[in-house]
C-alpha atoms as a PDB file:
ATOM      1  CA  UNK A   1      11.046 -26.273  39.839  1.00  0.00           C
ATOM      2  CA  UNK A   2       9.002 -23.552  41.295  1.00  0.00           C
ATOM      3  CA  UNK A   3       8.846 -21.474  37.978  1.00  0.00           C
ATOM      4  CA  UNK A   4       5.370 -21.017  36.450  1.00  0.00           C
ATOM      5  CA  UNK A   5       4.378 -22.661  32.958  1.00  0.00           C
ATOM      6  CA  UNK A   6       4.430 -19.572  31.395  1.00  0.00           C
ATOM      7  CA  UNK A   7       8.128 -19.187  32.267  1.00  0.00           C
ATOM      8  CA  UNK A   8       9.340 -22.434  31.617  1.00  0.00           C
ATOM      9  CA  UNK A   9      12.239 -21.295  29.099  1.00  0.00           C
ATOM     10  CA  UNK A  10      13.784 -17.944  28.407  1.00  0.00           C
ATOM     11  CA  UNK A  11      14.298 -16.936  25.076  1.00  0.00           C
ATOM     12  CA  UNK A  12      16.261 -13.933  24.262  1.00  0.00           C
ATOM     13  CA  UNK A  13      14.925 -11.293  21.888  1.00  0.00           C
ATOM     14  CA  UNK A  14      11.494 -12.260  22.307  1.00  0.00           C
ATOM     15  CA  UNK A  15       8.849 -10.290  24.174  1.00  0.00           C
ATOM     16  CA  UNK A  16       6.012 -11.610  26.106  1.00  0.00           C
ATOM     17  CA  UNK A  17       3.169  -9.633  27.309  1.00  0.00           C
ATOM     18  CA  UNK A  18       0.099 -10.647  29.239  1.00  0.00           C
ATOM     19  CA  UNK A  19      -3.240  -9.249  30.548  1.00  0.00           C
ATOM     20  CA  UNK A  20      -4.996 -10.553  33.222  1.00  0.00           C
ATOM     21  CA  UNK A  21      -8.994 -11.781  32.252  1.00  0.00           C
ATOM     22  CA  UNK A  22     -10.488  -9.466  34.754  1.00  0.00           C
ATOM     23  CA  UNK A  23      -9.010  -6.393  32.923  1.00  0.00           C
ATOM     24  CA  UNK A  24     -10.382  -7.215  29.539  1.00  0.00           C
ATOM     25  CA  UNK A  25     -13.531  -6.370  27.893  1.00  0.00           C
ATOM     26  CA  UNK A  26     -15.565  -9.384  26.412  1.00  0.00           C
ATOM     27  CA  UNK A  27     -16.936  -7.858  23.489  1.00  0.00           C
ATOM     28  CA  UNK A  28     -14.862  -4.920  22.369  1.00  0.00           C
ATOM     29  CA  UNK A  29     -15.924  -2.693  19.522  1.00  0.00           C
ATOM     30  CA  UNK A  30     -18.944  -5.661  18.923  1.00  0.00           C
ATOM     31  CA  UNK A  31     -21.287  -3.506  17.548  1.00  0.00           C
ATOM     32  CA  UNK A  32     -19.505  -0.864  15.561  1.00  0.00           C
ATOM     33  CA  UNK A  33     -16.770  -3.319  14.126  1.00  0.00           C
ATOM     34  CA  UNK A  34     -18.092  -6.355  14.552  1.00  0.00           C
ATOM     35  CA  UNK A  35     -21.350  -6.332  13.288  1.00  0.00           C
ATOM     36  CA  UNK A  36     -20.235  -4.197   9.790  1.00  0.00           C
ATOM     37  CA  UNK A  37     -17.762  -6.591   9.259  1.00  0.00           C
ATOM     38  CA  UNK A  38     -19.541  -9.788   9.420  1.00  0.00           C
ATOM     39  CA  UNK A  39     -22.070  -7.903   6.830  1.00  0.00           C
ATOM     40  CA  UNK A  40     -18.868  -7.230   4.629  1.00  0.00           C
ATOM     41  CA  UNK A  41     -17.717 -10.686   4.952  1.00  0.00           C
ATOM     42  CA  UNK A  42     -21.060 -12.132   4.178  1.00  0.00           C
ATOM     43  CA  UNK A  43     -22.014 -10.149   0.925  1.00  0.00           C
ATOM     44  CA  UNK A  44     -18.238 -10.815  -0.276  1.00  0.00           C
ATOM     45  CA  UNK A  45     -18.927 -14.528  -0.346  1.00  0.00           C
ATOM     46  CA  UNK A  46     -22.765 -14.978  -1.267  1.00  0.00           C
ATOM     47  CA  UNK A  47     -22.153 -14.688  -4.578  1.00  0.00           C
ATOM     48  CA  UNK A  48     -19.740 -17.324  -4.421  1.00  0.00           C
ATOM     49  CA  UNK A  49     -21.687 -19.753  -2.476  1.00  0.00           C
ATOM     50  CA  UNK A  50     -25.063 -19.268  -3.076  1.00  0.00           C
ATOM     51  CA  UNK A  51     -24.996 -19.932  -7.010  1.00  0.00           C
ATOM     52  CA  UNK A  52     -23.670 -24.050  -6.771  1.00  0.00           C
ATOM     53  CA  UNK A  53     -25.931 -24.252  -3.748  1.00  0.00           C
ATOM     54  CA  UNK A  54     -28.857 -23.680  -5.671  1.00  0.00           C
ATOM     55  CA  UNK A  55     -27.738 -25.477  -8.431  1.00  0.00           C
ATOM     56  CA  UNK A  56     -27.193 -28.335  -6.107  1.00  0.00           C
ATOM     57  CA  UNK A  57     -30.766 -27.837  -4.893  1.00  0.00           C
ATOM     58  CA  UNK A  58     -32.463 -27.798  -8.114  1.00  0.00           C
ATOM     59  CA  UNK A  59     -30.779 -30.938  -9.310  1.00  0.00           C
ATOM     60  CA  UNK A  60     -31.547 -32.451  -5.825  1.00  0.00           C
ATOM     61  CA  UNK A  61     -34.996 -31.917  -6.530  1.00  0.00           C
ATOM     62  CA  UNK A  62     -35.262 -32.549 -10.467  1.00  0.00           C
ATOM     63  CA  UNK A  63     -33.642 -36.006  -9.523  1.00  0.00           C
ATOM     64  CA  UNK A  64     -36.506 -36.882  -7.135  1.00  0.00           C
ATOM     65  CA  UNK A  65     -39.436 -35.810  -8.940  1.00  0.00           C
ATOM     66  CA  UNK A  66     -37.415 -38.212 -11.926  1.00  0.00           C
ATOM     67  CA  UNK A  67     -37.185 -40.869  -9.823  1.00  0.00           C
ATOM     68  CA  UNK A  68     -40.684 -40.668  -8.253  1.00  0.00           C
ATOM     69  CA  UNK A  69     -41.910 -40.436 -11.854  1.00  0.00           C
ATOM     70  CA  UNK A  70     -40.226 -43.382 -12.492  1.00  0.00           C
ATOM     71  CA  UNK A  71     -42.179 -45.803  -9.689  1.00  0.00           C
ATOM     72  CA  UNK A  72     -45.398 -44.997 -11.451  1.00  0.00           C
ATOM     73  CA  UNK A  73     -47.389 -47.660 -13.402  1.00  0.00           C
ATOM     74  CA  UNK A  74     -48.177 -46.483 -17.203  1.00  0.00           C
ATOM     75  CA  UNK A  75     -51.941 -47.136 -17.253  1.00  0.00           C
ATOM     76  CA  UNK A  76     -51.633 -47.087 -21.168  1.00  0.00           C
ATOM     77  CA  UNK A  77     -49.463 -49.953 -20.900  1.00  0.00           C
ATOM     78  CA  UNK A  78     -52.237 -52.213 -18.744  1.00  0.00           C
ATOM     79  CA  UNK A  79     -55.231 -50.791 -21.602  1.00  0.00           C
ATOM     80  CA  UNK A  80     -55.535 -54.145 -23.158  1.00  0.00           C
ATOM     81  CA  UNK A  81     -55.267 -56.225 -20.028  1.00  0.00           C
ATOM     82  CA  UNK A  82     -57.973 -58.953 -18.889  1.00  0.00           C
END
């Protein structure tokens, strides 16, 4: 009963290891892995991504200026009108 969560069970052949917060560093290696890598991850996928999403915005937009073409009045149509 007085065993901590973290020591609930024992299981053999496994090893556990732990660090407390106060002796790790929040943002290790941020700026000469982290940032590089983001860039790396980013250019592999934009060429992936950014093709449907502008196709997806161009149709978007074709099928608006349709249907707003589509609410106006013909005047030919109202020519020989009294």
């Amino acid at each position: 009963m007085g065993k901590n969560f973290g020591d609930l069970a024992k299981i053999r052949h496994v090893v556990t290891y732990s660090i407390s917060p106060f002796e790790q560093r929040a943002f290790p290696n941020y700026f000469s892995k982290g940032i590089p890598n983001v860039w790396r991850r980013f250019t592999a996928s934009v060429f992936k991504v950014a093709p449907p999403m502008v196709l997806m915005y161009l149709t978007y937009t074709w099928g608006n200026h349709a249907y707003e073409e589509g609410k106006r009045k013909n005047p030919a149509d109202f020519e020989n009108d009294q």
